[in-house]
C-alpha atoms as a PDB file:
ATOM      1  CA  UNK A   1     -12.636  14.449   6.448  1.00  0.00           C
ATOM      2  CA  UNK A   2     -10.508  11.176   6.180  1.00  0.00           C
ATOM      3  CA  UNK A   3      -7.891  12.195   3.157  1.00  0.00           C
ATOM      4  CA  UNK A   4      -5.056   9.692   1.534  1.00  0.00           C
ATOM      5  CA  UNK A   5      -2.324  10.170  -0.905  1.00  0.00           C
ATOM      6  CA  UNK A   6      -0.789   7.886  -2.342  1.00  0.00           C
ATOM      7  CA  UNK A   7       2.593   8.133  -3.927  1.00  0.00           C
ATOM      8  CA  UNK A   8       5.343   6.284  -5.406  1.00  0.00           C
ATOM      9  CA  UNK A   9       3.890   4.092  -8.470  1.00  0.00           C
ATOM     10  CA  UNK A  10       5.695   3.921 -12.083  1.00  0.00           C
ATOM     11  CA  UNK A  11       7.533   1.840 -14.253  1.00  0.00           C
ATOM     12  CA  UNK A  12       9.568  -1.022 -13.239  1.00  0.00           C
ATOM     13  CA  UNK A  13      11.563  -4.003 -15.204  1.00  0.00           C
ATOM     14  CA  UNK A  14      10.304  -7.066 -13.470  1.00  0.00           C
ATOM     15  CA  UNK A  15      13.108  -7.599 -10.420  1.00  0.00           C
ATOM     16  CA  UNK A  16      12.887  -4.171  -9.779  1.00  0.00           C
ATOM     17  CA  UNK A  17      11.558  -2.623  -6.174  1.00  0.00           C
ATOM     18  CA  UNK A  18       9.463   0.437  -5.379  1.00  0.00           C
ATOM     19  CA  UNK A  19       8.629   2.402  -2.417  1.00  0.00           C
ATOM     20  CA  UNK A  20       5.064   3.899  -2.121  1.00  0.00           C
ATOM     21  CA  UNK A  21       3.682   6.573   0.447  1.00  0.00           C
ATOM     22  CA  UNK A  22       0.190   7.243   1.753  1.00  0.00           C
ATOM     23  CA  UNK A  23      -0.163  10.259   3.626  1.00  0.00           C
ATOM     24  CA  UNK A  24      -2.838  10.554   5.679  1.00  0.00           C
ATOM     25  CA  UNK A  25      -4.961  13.011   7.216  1.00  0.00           C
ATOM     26  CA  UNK A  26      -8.424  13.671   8.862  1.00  0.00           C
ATOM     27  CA  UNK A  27      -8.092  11.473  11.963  1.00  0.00           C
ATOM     28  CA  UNK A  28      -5.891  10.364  14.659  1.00  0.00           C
ATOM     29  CA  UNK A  29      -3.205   8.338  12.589  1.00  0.00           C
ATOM     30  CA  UNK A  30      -1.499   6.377  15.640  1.00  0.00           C
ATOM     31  CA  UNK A  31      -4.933   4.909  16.632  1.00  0.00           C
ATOM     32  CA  UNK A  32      -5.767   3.153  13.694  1.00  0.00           C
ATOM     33  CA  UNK A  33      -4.841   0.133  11.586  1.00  0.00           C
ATOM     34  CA  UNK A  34      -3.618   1.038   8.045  1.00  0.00           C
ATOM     35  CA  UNK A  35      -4.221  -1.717   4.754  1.00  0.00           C
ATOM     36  CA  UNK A  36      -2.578  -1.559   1.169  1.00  0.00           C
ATOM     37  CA  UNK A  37      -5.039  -2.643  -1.240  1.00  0.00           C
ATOM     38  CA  UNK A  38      -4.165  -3.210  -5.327  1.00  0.00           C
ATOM     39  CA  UNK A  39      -6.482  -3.259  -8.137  1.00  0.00           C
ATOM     40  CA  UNK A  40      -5.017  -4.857 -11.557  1.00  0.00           C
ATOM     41  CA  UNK A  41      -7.056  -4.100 -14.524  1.00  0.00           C
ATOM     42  CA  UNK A  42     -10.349  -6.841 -15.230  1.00  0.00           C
ATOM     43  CA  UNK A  43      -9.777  -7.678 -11.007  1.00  0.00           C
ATOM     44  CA  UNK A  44     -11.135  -7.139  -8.248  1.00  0.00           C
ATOM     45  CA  UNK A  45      -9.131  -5.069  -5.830  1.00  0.00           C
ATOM     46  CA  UNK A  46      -7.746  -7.169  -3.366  1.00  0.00           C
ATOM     47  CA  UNK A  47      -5.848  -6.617   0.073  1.00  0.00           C
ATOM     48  CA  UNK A  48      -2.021  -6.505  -0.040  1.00  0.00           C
ATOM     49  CA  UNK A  49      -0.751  -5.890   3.246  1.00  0.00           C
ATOM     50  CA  UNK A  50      -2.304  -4.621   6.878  1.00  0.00           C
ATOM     51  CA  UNK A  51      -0.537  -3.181   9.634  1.00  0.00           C
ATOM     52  CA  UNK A  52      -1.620  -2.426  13.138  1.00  0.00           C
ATOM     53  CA  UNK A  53      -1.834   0.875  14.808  1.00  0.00           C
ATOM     54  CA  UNK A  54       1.850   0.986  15.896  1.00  0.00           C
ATOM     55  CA  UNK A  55       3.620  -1.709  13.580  1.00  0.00           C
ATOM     56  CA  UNK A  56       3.629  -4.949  16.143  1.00  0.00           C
ATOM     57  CA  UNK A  57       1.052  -6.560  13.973  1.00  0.00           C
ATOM     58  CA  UNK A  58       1.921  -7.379  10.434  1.00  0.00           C
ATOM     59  CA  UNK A  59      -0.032  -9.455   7.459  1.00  0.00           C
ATOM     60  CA  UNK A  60       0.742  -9.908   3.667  1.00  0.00           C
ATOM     61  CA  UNK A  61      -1.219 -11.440   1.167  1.00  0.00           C
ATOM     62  CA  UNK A  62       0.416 -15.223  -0.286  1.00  0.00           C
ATOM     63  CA  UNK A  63       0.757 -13.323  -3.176  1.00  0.00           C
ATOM     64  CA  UNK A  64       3.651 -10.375  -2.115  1.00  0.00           C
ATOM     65  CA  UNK A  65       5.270 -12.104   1.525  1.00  0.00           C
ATOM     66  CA  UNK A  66       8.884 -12.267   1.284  1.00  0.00           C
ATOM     67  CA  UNK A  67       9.007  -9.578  -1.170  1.00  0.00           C
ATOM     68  CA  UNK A  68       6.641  -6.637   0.223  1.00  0.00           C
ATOM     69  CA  UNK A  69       6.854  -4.706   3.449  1.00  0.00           C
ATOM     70  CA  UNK A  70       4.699  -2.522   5.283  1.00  0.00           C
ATOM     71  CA  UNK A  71       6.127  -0.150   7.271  1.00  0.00           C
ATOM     72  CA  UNK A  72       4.214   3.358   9.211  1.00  0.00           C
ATOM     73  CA  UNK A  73       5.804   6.700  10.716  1.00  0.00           C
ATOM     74  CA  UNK A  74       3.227   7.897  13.047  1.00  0.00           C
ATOM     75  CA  UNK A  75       5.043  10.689  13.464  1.00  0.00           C
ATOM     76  CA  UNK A  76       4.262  11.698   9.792  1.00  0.00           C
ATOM     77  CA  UNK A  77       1.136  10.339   9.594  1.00  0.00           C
ATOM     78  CA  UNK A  78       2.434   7.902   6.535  1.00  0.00           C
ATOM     79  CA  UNK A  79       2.139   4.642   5.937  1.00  0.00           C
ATOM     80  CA  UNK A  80       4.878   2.632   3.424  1.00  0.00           C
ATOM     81  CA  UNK A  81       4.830  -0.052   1.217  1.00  0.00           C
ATOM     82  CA  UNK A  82       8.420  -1.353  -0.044  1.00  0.00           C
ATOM     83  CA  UNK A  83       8.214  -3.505  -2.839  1.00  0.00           C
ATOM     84  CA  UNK A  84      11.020  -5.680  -3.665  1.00  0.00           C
ATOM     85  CA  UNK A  85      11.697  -8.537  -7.051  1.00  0.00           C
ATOM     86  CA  UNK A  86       9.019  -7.123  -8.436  1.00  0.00           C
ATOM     87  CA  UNK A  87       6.718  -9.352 -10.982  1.00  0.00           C
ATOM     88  CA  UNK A  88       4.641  -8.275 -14.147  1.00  0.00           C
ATOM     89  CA  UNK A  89       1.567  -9.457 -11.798  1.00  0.00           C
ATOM     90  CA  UNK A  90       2.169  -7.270  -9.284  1.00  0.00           C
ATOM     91  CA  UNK A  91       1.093  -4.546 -11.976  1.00  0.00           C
ATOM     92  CA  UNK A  92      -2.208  -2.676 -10.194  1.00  0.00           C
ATOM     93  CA  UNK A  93      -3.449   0.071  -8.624  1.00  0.00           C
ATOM     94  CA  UNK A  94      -2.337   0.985  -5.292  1.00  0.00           C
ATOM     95  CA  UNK A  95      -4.668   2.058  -2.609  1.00  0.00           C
ATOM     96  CA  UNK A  96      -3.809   2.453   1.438  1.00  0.00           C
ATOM     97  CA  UNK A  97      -7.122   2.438   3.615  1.00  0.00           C
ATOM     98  CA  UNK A  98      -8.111   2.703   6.842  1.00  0.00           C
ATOM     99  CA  UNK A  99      -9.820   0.017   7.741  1.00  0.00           C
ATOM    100  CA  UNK A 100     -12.460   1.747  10.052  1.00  0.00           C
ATOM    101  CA  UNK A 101     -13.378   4.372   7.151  1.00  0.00           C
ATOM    102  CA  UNK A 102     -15.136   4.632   3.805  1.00  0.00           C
ATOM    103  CA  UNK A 103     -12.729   6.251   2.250  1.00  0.00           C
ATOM    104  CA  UNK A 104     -10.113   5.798  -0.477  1.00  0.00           C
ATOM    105  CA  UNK A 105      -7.357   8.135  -2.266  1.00  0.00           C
ATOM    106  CA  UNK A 106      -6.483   8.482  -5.712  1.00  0.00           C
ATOM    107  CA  UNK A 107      -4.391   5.356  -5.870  1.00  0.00           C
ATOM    108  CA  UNK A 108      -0.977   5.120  -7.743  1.00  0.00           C
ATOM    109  CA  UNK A 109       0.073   2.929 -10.530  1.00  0.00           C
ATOM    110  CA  UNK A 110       2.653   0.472 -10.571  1.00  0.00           C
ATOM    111  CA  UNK A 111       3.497  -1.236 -13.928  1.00  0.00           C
ATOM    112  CA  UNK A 112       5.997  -3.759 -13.950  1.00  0.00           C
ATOM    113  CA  UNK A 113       7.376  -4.685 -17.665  1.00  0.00           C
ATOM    114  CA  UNK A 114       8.532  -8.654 -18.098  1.00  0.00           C
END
């Protein structure tokens, strides 16, 4: 079955960055579009970043271009999210998806202190 991790989340002075990690599992990774989703608390989760199935195509929310990137290893199965100048708003839950499934991980947390 379709599995994700998610790693990377913690505490962060506003300005700060932070990598995450999704590691995926449970189908054919280089065949499939890959989102980053965040849910802040009281919110709705909303989509963050999507990348296609071998990084050509690339799209950010308003809220994060310019200071997030997307990135994927298909060799590892692992999808990335760098997060640079970050802002006390950016303070969520993380979740990466695939698009095509049902199916989300554990999420990681990202608090960023003003």
């Amino acid at each position: 079955q379709v599995q994700l991790v998610e790693s990377g989340g913690g505490l962060v002075q506003a300005g700060g960055s932070l990598r995450l990690s999704c590691a995926a599992s449970g189908f054919t990774f280089n065949m499939y579009a890959m989102r980053w989703y965040r849910q802040a608390p009281g919110k709705e989760r909303e989509l963050v970043a999507h990348i296609d199935s071998i990084g050509s195509s690339i799209n950010y929310a308003d809220s994060v271009k310019g200071r997030f990137t997307i990135s994927r290893d298909n060799a590892k199965n692992t999808v990335y999210l760098q997060m640079n100048s970050l802002k006390p708003e950016d303070t969520a839950v993380y979740y990466c998806k695939n698009p095509k499934f049902n199916s989300w991980g554990q999420g990681t947390q990202v608090t960023v202190s003003s």
